[in-house]
Protein backbone atom coordinates (compact mmCIF):
# COMPACT_ATOMS: atom_id res chain seq x y z
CA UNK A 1 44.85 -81.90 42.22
CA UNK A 2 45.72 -81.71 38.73
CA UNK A 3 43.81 -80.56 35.17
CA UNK A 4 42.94 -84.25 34.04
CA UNK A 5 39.82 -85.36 33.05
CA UNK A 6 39.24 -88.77 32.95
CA UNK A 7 36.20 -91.69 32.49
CA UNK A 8 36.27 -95.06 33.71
CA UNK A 9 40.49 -94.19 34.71
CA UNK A 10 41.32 -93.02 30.89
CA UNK A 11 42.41 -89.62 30.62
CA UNK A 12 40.60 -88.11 28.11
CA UNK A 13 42.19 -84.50 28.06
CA UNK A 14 42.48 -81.75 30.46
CA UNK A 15 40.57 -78.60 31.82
CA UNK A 16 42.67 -75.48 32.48
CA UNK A 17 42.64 -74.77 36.33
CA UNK A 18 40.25 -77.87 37.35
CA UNK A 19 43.08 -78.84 39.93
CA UNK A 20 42.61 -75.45 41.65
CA UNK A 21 39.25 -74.70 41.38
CA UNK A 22 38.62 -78.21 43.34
CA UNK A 23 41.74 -77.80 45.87
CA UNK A 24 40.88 -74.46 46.62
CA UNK A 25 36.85 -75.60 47.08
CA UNK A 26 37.71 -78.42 49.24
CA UNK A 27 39.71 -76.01 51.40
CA UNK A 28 36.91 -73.64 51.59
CA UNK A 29 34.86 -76.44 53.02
CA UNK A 30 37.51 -78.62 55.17
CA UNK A 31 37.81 -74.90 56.97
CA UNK A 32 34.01 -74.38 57.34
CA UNK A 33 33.21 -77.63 58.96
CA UNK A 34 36.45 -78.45 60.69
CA UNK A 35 34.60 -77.86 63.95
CA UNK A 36 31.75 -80.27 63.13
CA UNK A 37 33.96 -82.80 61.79
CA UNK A 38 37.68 -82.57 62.13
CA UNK A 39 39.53 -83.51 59.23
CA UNK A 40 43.20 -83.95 57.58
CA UNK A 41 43.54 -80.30 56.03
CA UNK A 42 47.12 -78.60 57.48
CA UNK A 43 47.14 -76.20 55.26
CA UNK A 44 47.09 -74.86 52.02
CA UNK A 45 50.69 -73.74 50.51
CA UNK A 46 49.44 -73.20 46.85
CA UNK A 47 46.38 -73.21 44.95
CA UNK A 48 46.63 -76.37 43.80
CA UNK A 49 48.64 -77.82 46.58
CA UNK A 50 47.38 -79.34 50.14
CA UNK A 51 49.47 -81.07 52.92
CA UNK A 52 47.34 -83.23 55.28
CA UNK A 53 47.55 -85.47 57.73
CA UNK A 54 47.63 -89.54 56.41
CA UNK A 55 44.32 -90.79 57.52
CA UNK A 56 42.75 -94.71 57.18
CA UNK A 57 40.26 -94.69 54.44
CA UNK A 58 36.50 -94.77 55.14
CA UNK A 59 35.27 -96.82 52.25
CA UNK A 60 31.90 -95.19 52.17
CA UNK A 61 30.18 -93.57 48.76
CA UNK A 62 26.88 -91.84 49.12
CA UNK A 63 25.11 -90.78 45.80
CA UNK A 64 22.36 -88.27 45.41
CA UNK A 65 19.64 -88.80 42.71
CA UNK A 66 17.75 -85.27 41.15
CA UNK A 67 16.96 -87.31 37.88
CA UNK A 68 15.30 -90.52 36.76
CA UNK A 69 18.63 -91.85 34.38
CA UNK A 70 21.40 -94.22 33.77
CA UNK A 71 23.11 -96.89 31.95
CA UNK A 72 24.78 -99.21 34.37
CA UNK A 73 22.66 -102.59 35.83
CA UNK A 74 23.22 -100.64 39.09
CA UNK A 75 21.62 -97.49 37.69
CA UNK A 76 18.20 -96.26 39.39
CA UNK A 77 16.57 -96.22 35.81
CA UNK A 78 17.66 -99.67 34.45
CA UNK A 79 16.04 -100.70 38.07
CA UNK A 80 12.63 -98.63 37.37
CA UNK A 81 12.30 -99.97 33.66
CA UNK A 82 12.82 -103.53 35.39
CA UNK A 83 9.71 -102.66 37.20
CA UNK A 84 11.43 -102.25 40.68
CA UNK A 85 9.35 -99.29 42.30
CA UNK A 86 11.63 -98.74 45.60
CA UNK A 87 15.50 -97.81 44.97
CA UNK A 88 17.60 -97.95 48.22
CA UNK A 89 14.56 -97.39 50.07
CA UNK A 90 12.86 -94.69 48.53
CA UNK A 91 9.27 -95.15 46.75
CA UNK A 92 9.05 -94.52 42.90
CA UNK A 93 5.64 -93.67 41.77
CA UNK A 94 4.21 -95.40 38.09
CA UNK A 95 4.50 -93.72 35.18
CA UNK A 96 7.96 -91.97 35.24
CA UNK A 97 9.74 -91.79 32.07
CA UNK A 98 13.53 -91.64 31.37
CA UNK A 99 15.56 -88.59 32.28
CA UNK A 100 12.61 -87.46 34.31
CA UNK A 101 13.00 -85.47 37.47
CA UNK A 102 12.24 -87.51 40.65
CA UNK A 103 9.45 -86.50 42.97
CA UNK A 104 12.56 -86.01 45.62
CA UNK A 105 16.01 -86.05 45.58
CA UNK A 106 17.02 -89.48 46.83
CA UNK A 107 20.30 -90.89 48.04
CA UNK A 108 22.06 -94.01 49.04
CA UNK A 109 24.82 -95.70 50.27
């Protein structure tokens, strides 16, 4: 992990410790859950240093909606101002305004 920040892969500065904080948070969690789901975590020789075990990709994104917002042609408000009233399954009730918090959370694949 390292300290740069980056949008759309252009690194637009760094944050002082980012790399650790996350290494040392996905540790935390890779140790908590390793009997649920095993993972690739060996160990942890330095905060912002982890040796794991070479794994084959899962090419699977998941994305979890609190808030009514976005830009993109993919985004779940450019689909709501379309008109669309179900986003990766989930019902969207009339009369929702940008930026506004959704009934539920929702997520999709």
């Amino acid at each position: 992990m390292t300290d740069r920040v980056s949008c759309f892969d252009v690194v637009v500065g760094t944050l002082p410790f980012k790399g650790q904080v996350l290494n040392q948070l996905a540790a935390f969690w890779f140790e908590r859950t390793r009997a649920i789901a095993p993972n690739h975590l060996i160990s942890v020789p330095d905060p912002c240093v982890s040796v794991v075990h070479e794994l084959k990709t899962l090419p699977v994104e998941f994305v979890m909606r609190g808030y009514l917002t976005g830009s993109t042609k993919t985004s779940i408000w450019t689909a709501y101002a379309r008109g669309e009233r179900t986003y990766c399954g989930h019902a969207l009730p009339d009369g929702l305004h940008a930026h506004d918090a959704l009934p539920a959370a929702t997520g999709g694949i």
